[in-house]
N, C-alpha and C. Protein backbone atom coordinates (compact mmCIF):
# COMPACT_ATOMS: atom_id res chain seq x y z
N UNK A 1 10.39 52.00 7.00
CA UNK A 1 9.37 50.98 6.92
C UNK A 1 8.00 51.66 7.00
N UNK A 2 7.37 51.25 5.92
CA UNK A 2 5.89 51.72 6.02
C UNK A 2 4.82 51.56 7.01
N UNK A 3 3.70 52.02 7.46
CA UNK A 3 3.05 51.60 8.52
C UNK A 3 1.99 50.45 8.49
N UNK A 4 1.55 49.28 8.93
CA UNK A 4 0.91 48.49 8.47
C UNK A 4 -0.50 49.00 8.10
N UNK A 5 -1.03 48.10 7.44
CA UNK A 5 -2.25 48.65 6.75
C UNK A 5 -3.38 48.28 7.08
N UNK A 6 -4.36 48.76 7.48
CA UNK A 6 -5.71 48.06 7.96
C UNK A 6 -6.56 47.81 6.77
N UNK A 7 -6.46 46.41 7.01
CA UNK A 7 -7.76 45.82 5.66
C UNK A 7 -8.74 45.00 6.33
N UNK A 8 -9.78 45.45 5.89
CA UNK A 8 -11.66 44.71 6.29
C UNK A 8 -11.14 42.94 6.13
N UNK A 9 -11.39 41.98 6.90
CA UNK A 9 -11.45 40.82 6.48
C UNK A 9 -12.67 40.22 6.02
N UNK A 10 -12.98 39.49 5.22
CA UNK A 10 -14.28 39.20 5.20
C UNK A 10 -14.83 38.31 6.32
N UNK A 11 -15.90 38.46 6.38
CA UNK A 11 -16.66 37.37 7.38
C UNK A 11 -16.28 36.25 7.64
N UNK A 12 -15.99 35.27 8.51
CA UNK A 12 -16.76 33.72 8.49
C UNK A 12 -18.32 33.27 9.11
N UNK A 13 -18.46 32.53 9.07
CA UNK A 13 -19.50 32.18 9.47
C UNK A 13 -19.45 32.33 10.93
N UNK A 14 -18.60 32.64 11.66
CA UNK A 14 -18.47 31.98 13.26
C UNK A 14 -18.22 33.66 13.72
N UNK A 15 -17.68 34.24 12.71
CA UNK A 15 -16.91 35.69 13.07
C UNK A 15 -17.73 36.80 12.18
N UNK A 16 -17.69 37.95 13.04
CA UNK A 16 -18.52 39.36 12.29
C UNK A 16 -17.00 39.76 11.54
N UNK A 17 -17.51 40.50 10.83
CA UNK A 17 -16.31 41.54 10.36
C UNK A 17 -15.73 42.36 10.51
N UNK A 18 -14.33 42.45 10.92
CA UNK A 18 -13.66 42.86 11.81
C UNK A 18 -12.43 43.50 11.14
N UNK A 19 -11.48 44.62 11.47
CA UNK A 19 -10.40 45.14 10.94
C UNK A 19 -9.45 44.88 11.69
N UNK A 20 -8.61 44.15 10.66
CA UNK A 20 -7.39 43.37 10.79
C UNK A 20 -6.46 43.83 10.50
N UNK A 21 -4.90 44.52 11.26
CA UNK A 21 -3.94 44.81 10.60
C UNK A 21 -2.91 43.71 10.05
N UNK A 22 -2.29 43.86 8.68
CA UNK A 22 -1.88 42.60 8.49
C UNK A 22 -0.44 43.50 7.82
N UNK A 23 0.76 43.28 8.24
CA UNK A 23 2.06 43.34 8.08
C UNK A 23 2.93 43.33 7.26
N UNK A 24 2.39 43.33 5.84
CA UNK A 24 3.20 43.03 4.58
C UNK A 24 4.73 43.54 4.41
N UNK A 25 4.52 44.47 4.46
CA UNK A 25 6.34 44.84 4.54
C UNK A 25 7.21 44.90 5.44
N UNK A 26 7.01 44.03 6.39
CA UNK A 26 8.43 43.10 7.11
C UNK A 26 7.91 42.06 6.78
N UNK A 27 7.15 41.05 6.00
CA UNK A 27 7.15 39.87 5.64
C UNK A 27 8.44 39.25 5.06
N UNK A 28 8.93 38.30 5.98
CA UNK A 28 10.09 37.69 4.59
C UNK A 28 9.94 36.71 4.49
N UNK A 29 11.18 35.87 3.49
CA UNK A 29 11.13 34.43 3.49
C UNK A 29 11.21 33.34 5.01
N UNK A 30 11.78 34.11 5.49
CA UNK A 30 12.17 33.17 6.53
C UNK A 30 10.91 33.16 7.78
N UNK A 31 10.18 34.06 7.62
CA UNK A 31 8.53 34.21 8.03
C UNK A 31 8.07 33.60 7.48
N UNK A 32 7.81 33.72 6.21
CA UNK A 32 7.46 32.77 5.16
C UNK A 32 7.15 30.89 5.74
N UNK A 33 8.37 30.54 5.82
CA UNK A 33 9.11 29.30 5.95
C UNK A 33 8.63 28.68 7.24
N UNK A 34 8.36 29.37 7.99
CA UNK A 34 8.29 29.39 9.65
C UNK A 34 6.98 29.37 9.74
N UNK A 35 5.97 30.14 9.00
CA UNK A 35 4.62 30.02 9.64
C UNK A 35 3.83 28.95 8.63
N UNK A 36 4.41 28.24 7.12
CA UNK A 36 4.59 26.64 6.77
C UNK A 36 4.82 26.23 7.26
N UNK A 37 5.71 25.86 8.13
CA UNK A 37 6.57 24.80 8.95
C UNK A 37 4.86 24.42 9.96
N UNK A 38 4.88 25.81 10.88
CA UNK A 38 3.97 25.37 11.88
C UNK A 38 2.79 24.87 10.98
N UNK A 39 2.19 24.97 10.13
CA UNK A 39 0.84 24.75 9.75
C UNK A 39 0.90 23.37 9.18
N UNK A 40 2.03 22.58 9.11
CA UNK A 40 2.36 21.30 8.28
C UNK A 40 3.15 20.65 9.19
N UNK A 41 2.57 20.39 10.75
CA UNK A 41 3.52 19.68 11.76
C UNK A 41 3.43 18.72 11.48
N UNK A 42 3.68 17.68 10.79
CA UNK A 42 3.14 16.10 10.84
C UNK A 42 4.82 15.40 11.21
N UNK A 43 4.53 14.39 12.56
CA UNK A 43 6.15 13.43 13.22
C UNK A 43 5.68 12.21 13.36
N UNK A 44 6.92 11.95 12.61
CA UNK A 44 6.59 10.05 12.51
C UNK A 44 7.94 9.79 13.99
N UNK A 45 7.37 8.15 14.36
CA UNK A 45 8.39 7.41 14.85
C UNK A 45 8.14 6.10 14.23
N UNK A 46 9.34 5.06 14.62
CA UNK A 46 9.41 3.92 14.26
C UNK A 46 9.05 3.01 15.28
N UNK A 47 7.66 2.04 15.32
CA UNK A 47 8.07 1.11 16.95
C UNK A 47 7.79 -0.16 16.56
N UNK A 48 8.78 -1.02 16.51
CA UNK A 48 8.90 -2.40 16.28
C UNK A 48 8.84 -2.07 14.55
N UNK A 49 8.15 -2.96 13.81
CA UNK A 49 7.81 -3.01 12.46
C UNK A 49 6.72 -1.84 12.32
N UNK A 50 6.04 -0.96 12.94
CA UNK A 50 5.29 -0.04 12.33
C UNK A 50 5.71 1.72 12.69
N UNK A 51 4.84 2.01 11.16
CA UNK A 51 5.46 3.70 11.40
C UNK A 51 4.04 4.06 12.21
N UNK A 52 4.27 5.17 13.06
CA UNK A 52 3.62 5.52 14.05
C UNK A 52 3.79 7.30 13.91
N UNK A 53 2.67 7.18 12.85
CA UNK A 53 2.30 9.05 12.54
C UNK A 53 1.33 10.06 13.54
N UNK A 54 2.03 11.22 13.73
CA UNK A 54 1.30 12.05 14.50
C UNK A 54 0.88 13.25 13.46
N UNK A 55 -0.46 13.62 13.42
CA UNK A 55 -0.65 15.24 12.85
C UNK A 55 -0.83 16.03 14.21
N UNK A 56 -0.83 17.33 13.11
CA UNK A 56 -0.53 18.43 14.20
C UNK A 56 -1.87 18.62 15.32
N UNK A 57 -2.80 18.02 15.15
CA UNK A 57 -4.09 17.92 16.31
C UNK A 57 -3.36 17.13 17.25
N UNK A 58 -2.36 15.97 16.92
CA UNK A 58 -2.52 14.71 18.06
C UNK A 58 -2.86 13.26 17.61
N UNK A 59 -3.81 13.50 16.80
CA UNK A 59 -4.36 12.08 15.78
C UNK A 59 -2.93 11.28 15.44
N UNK A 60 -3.14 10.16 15.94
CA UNK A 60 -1.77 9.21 15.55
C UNK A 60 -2.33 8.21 14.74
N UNK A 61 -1.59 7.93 13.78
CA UNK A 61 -1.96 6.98 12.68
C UNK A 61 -0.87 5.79 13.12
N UNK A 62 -1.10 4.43 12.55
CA UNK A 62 -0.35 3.19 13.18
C UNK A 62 -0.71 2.23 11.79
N UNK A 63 0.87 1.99 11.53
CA UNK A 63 0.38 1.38 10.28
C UNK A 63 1.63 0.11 9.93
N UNK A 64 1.46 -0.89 9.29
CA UNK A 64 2.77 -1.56 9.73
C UNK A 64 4.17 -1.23 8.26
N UNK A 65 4.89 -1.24 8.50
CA UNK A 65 6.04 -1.40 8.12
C UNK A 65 6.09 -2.48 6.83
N UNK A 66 6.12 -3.35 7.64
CA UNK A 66 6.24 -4.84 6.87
C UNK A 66 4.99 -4.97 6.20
N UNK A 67 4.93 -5.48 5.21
CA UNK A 67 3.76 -5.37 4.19
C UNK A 67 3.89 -6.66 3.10
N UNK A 68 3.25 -7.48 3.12
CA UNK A 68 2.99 -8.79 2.26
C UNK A 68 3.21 -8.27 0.90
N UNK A 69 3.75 -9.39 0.34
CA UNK A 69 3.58 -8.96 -1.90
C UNK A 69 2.31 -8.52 -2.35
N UNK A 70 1.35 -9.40 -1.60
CA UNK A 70 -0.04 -9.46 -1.77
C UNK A 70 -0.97 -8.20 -1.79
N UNK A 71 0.10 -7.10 -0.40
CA UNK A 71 -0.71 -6.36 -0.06
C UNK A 71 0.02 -5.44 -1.15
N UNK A 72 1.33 -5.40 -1.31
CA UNK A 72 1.89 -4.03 -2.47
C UNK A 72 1.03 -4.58 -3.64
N UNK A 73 0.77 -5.67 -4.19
CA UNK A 73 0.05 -6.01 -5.24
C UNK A 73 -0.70 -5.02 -5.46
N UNK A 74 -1.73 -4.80 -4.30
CA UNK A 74 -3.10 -4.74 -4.59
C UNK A 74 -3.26 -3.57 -4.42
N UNK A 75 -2.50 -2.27 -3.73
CA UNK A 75 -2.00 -1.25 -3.68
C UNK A 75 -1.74 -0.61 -5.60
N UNK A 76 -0.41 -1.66 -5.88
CA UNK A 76 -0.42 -0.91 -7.07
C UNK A 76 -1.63 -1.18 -8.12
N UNK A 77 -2.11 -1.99 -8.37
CA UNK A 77 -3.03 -2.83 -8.73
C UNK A 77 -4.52 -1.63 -8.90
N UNK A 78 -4.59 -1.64 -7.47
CA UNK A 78 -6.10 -0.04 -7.66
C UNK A 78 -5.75 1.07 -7.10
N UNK A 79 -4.74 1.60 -6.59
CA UNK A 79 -4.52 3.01 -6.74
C UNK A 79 -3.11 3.47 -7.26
N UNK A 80 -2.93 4.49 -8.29
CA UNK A 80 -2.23 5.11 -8.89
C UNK A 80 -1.49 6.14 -8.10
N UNK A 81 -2.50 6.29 -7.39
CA UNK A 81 -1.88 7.95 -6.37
C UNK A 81 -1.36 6.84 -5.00
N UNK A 82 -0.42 7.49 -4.81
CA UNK A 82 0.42 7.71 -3.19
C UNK A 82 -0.43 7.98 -2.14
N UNK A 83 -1.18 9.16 -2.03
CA UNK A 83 -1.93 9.41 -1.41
C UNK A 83 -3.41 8.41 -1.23
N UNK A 84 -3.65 7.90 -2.41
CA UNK A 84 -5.14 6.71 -2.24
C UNK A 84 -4.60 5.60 -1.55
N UNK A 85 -2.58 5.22 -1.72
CA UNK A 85 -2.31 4.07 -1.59
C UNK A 85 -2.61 4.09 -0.12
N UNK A 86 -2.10 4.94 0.20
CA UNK A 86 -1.72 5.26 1.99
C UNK A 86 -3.01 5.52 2.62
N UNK A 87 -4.68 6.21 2.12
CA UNK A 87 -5.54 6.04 2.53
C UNK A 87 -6.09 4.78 2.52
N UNK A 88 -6.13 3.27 1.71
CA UNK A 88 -6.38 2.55 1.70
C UNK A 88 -5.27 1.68 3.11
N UNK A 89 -4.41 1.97 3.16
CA UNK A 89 -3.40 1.11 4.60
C UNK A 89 -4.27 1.51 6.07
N UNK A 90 -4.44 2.63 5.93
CA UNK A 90 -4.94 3.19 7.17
C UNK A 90 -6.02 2.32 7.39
N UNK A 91 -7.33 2.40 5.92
CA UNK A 91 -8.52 1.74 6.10
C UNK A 91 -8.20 0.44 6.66
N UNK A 92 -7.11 -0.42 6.01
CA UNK A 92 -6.98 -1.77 6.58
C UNK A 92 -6.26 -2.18 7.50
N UNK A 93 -5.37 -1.05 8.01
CA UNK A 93 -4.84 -1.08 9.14
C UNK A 93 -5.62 -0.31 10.60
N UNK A 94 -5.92 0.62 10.37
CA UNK A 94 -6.51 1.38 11.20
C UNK A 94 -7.78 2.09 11.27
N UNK A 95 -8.59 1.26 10.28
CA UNK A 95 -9.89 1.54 10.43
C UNK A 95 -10.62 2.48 9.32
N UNK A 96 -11.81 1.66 9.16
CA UNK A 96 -12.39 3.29 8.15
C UNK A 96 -12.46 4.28 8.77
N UNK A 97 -12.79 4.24 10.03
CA UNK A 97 -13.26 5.91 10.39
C UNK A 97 -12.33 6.58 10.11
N UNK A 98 -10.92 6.03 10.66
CA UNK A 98 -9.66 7.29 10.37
C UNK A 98 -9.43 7.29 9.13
N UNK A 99 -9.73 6.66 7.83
CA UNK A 99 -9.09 6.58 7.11
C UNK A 99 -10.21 7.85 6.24
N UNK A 100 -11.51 7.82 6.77
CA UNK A 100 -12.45 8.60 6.53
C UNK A 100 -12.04 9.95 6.53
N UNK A 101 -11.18 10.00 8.02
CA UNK A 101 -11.43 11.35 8.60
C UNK A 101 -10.38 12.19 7.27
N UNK A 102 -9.23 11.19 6.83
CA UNK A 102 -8.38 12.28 6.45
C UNK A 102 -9.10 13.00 5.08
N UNK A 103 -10.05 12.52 4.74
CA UNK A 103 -10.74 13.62 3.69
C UNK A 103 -11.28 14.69 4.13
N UNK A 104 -10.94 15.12 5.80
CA UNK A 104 -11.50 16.39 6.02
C UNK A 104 -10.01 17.33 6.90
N UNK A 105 -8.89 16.66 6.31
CA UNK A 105 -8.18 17.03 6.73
C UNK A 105 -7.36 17.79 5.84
N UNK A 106 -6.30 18.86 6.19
CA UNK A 106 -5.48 19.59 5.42
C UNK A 106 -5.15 18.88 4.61
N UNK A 107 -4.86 19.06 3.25
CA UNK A 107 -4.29 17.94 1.51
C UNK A 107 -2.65 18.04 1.78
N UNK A 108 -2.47 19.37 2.94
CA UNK A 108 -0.53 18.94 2.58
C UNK A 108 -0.37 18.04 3.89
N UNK A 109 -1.11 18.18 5.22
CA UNK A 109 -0.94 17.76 6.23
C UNK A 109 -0.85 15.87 5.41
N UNK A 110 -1.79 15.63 5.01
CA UNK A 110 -1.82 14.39 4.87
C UNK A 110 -1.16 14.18 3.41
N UNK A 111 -0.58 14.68 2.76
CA UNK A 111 0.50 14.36 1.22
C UNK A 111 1.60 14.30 2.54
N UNK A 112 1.77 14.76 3.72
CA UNK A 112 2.99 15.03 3.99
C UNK A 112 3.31 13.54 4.66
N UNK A 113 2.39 13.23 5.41
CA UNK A 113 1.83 12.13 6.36
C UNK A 113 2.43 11.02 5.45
N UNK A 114 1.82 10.89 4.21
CA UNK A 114 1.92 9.58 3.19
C UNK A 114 3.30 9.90 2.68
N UNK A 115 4.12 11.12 2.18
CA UNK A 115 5.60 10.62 1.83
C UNK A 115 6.33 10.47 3.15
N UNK A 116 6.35 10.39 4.03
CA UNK A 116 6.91 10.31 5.44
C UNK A 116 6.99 8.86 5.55
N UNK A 117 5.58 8.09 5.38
CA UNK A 117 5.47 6.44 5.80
C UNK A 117 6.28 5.85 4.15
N UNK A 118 5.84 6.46 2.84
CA UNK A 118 6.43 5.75 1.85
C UNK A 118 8.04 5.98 2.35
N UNK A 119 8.45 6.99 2.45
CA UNK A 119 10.31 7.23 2.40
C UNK A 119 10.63 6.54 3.44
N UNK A 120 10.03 5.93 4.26
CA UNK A 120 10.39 4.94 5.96
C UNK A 120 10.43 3.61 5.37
N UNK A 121 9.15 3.52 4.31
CA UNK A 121 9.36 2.06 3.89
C UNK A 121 10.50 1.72 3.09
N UNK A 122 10.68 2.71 1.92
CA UNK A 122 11.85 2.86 1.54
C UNK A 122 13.58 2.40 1.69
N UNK A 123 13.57 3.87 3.18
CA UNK A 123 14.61 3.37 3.47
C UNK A 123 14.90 2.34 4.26
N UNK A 124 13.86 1.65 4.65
CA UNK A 124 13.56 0.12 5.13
C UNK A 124 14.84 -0.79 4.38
N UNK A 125 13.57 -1.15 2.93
CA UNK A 125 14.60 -1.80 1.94
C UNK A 125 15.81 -1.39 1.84
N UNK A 126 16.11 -0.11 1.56
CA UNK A 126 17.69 -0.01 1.38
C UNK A 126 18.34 -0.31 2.12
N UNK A 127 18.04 0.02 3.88
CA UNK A 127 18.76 -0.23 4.80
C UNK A 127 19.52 -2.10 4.64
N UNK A 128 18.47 -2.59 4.47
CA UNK A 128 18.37 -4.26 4.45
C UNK A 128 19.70 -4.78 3.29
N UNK A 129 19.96 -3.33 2.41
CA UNK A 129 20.71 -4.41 1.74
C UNK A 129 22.16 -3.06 1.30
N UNK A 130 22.88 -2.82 2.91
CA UNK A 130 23.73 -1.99 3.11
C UNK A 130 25.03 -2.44 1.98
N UNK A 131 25.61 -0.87 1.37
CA UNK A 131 26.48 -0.97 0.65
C UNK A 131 28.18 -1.97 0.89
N UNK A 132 28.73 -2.41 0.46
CA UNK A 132 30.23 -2.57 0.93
C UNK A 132 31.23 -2.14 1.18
């Protein structure tokens, strides 16, 4: 195994520039997989009729389950994307500010957030109408 390699990082604004050793050849997939995993924590629960989302800060989102014709109407009606549908629930469920915030939030943290509550609603319906 080769010895790791020291490369200059560039600046941030908050940080001088500093030499960083960074590990490339014991990198594997399963490192890989593992340090995604942590950077994309997002856990739902179920309580009563609403899904009840956590991101990886703590921020819990609360949104209901049950959803009027009226409201899928108007969902499909003005947004196309999954992601606008589910920022617009938040707004009317849980407020603009949060619904604000997630535009400054990670794009997978919150794609992940929105197929989590769609596949809950999902298997909602299916559940409701169990096979024979």
């Amino acid at each position: 195994m080769a010895a790791p390699r020291t490369t200059k990082s560039k600046p941030t604004q908050t940080e001088p520039e500093t030499a960083v050793e960074y590990d490339f050849d014991s990198w594997t997939p399963e490192a890989e997989e593992a340090a995604l995993r942590a950077l994309n924590d997002v856990q739902y629960i179920i309580v009563g009729q609403d899904f009840v989302g956590r991101f990886s800060d703590g921020e819990i989102v609360k949104i209901p389950l049950s959803l009027s014709l009226a409201v899928i109407d108007e969902l499909q009606e003005q947004f196309d994307e999954p992601t606008d549908q589910f920022r617009h629930l938040i707004k009317t469920y849980a407020g603009a500010q949060l619904a604000d915030g997630l535009d400054e939030r990670n794009l997978i943290s919150v794609a992940i957030m929105t197929e989590k509550y769609f596949r809950a609603l999902r298997r909602a319906q299916t559940l409701a109408f169990p096979e024979s």
